[in-house]
C-alpha atoms as a PDB file:
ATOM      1  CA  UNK A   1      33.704   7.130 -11.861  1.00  0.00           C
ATOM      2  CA  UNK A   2      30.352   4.792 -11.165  1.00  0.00           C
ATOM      3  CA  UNK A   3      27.344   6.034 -10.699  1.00  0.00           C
ATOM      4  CA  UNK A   4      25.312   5.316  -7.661  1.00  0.00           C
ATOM      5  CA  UNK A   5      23.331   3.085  -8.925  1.00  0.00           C
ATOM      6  CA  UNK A   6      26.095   1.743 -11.252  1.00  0.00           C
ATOM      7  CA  UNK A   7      27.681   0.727  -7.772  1.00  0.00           C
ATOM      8  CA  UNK A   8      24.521  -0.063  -5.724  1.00  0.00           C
ATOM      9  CA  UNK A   9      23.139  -2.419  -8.328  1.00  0.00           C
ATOM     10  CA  UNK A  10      26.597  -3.785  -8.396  1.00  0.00           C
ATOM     11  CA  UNK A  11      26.233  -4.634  -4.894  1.00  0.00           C
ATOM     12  CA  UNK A  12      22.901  -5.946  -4.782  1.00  0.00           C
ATOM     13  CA  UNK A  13      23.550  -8.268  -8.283  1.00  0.00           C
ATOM     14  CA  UNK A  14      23.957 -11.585  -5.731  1.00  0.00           C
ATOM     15  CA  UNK A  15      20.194 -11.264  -4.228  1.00  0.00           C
ATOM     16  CA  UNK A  16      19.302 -10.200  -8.284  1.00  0.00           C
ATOM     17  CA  UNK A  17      20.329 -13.956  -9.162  1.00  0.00           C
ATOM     18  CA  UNK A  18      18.621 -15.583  -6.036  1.00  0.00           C
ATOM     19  CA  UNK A  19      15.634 -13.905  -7.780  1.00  0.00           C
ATOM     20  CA  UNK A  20      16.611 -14.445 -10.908  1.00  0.00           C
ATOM     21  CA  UNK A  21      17.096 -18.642  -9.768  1.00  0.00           C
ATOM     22  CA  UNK A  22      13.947 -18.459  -7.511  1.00  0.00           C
ATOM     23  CA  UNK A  23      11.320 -21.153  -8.575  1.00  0.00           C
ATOM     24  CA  UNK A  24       8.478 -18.954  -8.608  1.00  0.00           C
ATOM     25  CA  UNK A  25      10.418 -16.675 -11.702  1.00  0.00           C
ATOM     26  CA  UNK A  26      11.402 -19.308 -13.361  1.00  0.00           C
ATOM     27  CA  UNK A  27       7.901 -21.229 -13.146  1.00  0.00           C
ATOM     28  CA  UNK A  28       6.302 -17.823 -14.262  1.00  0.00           C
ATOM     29  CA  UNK A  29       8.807 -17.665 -17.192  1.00  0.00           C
ATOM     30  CA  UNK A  30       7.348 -21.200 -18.379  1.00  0.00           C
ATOM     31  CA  UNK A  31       4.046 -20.504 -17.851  1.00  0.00           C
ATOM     32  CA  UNK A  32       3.646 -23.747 -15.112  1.00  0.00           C
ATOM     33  CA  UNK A  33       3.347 -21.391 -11.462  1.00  0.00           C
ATOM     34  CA  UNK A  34       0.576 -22.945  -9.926  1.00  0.00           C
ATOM     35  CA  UNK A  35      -2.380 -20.699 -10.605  1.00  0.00           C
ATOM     36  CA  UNK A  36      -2.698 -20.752  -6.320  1.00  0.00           C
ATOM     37  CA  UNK A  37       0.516 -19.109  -6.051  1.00  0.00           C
ATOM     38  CA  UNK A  38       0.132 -16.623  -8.450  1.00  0.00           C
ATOM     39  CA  UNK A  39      -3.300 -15.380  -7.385  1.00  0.00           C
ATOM     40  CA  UNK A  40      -1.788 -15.043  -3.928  1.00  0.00           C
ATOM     41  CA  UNK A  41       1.239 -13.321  -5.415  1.00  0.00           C
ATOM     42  CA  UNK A  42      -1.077 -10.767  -7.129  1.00  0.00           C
ATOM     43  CA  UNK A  43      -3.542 -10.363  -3.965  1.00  0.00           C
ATOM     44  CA  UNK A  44      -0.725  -9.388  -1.955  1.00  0.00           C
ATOM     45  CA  UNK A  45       1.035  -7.598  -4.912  1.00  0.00           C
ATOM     46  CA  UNK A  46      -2.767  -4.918  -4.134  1.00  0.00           C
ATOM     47  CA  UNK A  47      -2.086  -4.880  -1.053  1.00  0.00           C
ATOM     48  CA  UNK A  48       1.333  -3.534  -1.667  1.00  0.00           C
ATOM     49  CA  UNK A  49       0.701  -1.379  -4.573  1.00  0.00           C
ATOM     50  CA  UNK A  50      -2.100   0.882  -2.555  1.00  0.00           C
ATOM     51  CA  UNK A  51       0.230   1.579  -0.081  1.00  0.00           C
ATOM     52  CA  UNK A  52       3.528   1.833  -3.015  1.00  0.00           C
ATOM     53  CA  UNK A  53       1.325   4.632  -5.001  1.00  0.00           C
ATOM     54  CA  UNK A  54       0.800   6.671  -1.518  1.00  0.00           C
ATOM     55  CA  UNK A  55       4.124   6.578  -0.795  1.00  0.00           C
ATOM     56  CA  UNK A  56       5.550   7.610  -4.192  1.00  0.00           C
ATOM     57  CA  UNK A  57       3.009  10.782  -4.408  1.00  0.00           C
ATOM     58  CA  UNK A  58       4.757  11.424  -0.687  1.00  0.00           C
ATOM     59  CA  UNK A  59       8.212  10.998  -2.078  1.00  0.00           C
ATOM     60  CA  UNK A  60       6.973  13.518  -5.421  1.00  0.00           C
ATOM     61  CA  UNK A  61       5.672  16.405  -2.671  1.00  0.00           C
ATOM     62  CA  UNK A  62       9.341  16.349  -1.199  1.00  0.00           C
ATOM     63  CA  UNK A  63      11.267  16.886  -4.499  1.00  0.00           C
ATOM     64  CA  UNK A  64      12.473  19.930  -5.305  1.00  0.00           C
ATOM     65  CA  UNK A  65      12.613  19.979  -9.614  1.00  0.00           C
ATOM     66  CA  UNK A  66       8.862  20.667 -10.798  1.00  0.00           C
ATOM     67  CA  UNK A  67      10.045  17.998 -13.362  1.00  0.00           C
ATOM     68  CA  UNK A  68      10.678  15.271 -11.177  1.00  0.00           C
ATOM     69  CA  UNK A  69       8.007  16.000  -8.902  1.00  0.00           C
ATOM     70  CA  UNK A  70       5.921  15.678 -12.129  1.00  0.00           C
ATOM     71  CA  UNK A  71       7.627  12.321 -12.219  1.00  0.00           C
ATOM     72  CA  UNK A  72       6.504  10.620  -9.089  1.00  0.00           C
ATOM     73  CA  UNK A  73       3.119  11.906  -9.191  1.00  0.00           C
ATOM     74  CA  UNK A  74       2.956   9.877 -12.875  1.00  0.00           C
ATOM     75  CA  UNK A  75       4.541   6.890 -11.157  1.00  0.00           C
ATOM     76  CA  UNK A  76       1.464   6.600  -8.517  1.00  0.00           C
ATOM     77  CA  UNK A  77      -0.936   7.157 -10.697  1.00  0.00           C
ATOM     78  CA  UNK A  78       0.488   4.046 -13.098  1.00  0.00           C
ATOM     79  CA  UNK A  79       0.500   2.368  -9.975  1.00  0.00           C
ATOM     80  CA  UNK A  80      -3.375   2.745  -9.287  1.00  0.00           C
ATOM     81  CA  UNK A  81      -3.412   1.925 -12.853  1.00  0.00           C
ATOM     82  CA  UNK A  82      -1.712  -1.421 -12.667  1.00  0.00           C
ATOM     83  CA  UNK A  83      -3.474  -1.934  -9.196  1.00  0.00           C
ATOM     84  CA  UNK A  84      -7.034  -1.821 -11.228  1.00  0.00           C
ATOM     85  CA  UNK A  85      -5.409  -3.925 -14.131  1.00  0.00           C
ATOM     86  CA  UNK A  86      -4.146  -6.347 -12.047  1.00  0.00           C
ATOM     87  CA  UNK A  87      -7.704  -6.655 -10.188  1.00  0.00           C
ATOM     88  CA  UNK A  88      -9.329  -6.834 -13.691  1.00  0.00           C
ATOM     89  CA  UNK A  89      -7.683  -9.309 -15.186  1.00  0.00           C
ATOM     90  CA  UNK A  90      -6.222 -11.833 -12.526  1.00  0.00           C
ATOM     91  CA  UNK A  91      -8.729 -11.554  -9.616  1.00  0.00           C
ATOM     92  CA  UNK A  92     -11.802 -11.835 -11.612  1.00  0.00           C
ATOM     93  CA  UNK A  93     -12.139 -15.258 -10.932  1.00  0.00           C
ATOM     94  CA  UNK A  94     -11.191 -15.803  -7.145  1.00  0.00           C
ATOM     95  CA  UNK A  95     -14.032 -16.347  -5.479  1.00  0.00           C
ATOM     96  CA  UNK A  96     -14.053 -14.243  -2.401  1.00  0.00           C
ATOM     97  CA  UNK A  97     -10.705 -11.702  -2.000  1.00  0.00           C
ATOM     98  CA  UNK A  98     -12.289  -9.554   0.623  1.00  0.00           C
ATOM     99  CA  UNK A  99     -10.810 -12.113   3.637  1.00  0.00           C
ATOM    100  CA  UNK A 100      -7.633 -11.764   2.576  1.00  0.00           C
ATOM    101  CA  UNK A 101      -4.954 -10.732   4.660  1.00  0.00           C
ATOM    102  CA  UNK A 102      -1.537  -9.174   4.523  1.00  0.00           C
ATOM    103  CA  UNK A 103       1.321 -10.957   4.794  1.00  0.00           C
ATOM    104  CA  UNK A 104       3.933 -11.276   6.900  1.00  0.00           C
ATOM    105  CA  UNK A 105       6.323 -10.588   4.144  1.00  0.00           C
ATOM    106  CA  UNK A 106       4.311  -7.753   2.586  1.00  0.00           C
ATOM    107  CA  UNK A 107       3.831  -6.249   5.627  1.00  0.00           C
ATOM    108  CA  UNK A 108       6.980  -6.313   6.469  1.00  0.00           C
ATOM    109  CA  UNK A 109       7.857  -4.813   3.115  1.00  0.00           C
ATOM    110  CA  UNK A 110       5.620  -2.150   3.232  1.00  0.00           C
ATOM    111  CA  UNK A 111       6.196  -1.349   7.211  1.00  0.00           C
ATOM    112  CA  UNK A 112       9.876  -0.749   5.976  1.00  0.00           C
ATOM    113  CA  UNK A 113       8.917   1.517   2.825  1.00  0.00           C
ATOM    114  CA  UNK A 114       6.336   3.568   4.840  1.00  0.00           C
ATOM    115  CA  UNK A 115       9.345   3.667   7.833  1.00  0.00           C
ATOM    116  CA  UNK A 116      11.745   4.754   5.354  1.00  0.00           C
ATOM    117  CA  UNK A 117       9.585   7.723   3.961  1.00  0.00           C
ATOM    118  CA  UNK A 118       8.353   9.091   7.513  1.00  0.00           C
ATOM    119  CA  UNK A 119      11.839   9.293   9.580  1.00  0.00           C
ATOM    120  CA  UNK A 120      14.299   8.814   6.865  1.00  0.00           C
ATOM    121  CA  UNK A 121      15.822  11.295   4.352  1.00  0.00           C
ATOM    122  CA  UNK A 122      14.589  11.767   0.902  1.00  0.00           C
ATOM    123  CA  UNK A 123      17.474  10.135  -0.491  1.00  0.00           C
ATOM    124  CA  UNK A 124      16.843   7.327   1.261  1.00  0.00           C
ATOM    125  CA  UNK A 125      12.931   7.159   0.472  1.00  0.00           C
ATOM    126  CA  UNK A 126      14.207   7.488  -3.116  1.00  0.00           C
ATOM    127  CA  UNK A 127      16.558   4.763  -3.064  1.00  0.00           C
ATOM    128  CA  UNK A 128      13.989   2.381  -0.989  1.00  0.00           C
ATOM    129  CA  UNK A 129      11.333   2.456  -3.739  1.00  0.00           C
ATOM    130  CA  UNK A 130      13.781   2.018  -6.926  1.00  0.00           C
ATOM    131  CA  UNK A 131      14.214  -1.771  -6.581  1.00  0.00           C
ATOM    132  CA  UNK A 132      10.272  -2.306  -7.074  1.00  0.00           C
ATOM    133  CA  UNK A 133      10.947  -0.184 -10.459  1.00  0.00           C
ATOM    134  CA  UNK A 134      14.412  -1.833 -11.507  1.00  0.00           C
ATOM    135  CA  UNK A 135      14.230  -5.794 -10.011  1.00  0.00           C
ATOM    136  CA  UNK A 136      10.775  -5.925 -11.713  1.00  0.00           C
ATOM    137  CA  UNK A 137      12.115  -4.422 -15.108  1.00  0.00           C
ATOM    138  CA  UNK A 138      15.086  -6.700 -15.184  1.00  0.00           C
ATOM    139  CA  UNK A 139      13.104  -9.622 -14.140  1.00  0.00           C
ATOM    140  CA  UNK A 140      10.369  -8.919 -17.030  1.00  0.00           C
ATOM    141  CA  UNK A 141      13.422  -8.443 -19.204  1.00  0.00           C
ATOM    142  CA  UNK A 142      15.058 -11.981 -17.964  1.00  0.00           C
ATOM    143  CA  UNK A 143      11.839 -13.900 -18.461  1.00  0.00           C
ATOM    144  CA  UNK A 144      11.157 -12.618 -22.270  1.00  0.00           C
ATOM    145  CA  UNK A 145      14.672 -13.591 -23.230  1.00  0.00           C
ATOM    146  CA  UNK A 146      14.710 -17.026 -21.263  1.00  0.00           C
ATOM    147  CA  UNK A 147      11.068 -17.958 -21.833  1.00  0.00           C
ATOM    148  CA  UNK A 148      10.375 -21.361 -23.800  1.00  0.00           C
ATOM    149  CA  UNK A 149       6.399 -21.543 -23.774  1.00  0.00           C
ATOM    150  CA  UNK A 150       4.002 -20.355 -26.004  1.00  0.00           C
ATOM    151  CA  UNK A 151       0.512 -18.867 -24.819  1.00  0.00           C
ATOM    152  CA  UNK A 152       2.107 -18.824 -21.119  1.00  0.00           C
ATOM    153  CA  UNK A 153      -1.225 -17.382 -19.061  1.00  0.00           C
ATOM    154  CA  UNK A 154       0.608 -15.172 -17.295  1.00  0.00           C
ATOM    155  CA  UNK A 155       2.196 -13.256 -20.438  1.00  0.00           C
ATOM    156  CA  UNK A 156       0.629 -10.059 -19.859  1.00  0.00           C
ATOM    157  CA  UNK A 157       2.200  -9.696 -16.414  1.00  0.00           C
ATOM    158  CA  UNK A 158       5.671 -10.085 -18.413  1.00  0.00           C
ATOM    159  CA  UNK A 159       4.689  -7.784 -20.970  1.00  0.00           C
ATOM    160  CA  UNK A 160       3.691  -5.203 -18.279  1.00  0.00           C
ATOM    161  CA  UNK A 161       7.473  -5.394 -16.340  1.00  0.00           C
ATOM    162  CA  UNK A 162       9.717  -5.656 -19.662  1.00  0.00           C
ATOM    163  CA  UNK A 163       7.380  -3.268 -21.842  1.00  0.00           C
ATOM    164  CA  UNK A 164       9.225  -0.157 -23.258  1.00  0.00           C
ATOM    165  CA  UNK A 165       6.211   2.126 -21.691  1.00  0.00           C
ATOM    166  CA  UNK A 166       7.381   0.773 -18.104  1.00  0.00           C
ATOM    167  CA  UNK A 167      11.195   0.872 -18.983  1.00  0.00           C
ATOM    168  CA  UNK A 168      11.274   4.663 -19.685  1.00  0.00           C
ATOM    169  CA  UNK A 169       9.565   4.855 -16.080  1.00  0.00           C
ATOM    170  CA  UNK A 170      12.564   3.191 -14.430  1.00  0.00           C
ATOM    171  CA  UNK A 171      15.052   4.687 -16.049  1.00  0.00           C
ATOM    172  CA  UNK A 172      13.730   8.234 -14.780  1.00  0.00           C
ATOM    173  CA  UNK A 173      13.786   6.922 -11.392  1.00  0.00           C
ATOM    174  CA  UNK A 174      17.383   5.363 -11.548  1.00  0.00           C
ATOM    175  CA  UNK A 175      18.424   8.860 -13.260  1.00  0.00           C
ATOM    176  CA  UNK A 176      16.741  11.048  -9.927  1.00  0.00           C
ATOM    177  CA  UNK A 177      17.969   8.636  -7.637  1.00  0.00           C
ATOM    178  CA  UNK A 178      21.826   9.260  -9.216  1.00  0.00           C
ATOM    179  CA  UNK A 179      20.965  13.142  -9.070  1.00  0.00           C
ATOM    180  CA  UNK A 180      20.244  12.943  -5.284  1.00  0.00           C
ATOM    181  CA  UNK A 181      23.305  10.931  -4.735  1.00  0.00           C
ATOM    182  CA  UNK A 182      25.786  13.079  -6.095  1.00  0.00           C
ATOM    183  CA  UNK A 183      24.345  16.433  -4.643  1.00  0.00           C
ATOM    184  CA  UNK A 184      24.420  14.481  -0.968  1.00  0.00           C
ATOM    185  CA  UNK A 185      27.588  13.401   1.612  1.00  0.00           C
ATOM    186  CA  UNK A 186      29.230   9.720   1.532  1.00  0.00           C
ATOM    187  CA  UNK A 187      27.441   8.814   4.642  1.00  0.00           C
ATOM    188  CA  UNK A 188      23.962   9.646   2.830  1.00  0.00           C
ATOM    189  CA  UNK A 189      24.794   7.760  -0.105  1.00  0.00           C
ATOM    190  CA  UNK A 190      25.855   5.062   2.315  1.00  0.00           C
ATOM    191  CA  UNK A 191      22.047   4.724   3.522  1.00  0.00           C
ATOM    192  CA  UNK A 192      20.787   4.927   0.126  1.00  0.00           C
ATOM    193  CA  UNK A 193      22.511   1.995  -0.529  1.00  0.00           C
ATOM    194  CA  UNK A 194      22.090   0.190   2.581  1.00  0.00           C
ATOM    195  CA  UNK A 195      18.605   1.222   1.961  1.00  0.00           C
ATOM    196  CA  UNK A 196      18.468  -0.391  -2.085  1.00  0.00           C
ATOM    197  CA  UNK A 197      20.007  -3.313  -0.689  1.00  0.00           C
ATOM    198  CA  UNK A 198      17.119  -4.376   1.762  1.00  0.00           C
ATOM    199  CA  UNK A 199      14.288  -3.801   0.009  1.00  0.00           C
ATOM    200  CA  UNK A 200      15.817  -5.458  -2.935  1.00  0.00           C
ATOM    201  CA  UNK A 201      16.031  -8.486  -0.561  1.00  0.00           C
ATOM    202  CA  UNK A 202      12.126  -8.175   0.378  1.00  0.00           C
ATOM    203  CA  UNK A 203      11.636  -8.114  -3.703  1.00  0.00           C
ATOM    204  CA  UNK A 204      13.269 -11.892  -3.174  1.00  0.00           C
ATOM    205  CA  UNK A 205      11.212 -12.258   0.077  1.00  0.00           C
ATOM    206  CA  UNK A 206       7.992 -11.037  -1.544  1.00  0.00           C
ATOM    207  CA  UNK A 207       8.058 -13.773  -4.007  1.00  0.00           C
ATOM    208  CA  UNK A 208       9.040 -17.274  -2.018  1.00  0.00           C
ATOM    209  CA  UNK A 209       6.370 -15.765   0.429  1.00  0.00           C
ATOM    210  CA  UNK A 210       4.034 -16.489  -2.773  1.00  0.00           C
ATOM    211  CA  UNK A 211       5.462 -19.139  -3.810  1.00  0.00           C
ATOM    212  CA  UNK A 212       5.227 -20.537  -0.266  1.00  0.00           C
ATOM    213  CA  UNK A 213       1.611 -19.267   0.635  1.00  0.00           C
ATOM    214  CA  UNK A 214       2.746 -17.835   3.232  1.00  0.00           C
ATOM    215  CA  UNK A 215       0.898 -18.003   6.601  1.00  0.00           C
ATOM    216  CA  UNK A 216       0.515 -16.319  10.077  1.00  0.00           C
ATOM    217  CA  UNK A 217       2.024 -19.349  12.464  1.00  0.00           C
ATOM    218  CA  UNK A 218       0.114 -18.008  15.337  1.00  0.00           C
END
C-alpha cells in the first residue's frame, strides 16, 4: 500500500514538471537568469521565509512527539539561517531593498500557509508546508544532474536545495507528514492532499512571478 506522500507526490508530479520546464529553473540551472530576476526571486524568497520560520515553530508547538516537535523548531531556525544567508550573500549588492514590496504571488502564498495553520487541522498545516521542503529538494537535485555550466553564479543556491544537510531535513518532514496521515480519517488525508497540491502550485507560481517581475496592476 502507498504512502501518503507516495500518492500525493504522485498526484502533484504534473505541476513538478511545469516547474521542472519553467524558464526561470532551467535558466538558473545554466547559470544565464537575469541577475534582475533572481534578486527579485530572493527579495521575495525573505519575505516568505520570515513568515515560513513562524509558521513552522507554530506547526512544532502543536505536535505531540517531543521528537518531532524538536524537529520543526530545527526547521525554523535553518530557516532564519538561510533567511540571513540569503541576505548575506545575494542582497549585498542591491542598492536599496527596504522599498520593496510583497508580491501578489507571495502574498498570496503566504496568506494561504498562515490560513492553513490558524483554521485548519494540523495535518493539513503539515502537509501545506512540505512542498517548500520537497519541490525545492527535487528541484536542487534536477538542476545538479542537468546542469551544463561551470562557475554558474548562482551555484550556492543549488548547493543549498540538493545538499545532503538539507535532504535529511525533508525527509523528516515527508516521514511526520506520513505518520499524521495514517493515524487520521480518509477525509483528513483528503485535505492534506488537496492541501500539498496547492501550495505545490504557488511553488510554480512563486517562480514565473520572479521570472516575470511581477507587479501590482493597480
Amino acid at each position: 500500500m502507498m504512502k501518503w506522500s507516495e500518492h500525493t507526490w504522485e498526484k502533484m508530479s504534473p505541476t513538478f514538471k511545469k516547474i521542472t520546464n519553467h524558464a526561470f529553473i532551467n535558466e538558473l540551472a545554466d547559470g544565464t537568469l537575469p541577475l534582475k530576476k533572481f534578486e527579485f526571486y530572493i527579495q521575495q524568497d525573505a519575505f516568505y521565509l520570515a513568515d515560513f520560520g513562524k509558521i513552522l515553530a507554530g506547526i512544532g508547538t502543536k505536535l505531540e512527539d517531543p521528537k518531532h516537535v524538536e524537529h520543526f523548531l530545527s526547521f525554523a531556525n535553518d530557516t532564519i539561517k538561510v533567511e540571513q544567508i540569503l541576505h548575506a550573500t545575494y542582497l549585498k549588492n542591491i542598492d536599496d531593498t527596504t522599498n520593496a514590496k510583497l508580491s501578489p504571488s507571495c502574498l498570496l502564498y503566504v496568506g494561504f500557509l498562515n490560513k492553513t495553520f490558524n483554521l485548519n487541522s494540523i495535518e493539513e498545516a503539515l502537509a501545506a508546508v512540505l512542498p517548500c521542503f520537497w519541490i525545492y529538494k527535487k528541484v536542487g537535485d534536477f538542476i545538479l544532474e542537468h546542469q551544463t555550466k561551470e562557475n554558474n553564479p548562482y551555484q550556492d543556491w543549488i548547493n543549498t536545495y540538493a545538499g545532503e544537510d538539507f535532504g535529511i531535513a525533508v525527509q523528516k518532514a515527508i516521514q511526520i507528514c506520513d505518520l499524521y496521515a495514517e493515524k487520521t480519517t480518509e477525509e483528513t488525508r483528503i485535505k492534506m492532499t488537496n492541501s500539498f497540491l496547492l501550495a505545490s502550485k504557488m511553488e510554480w507560481l512563486f517562480w514565473e512571478s520572479a521570472y516575470t517581475l511581477e507587479k501590482w496592476k493597480i
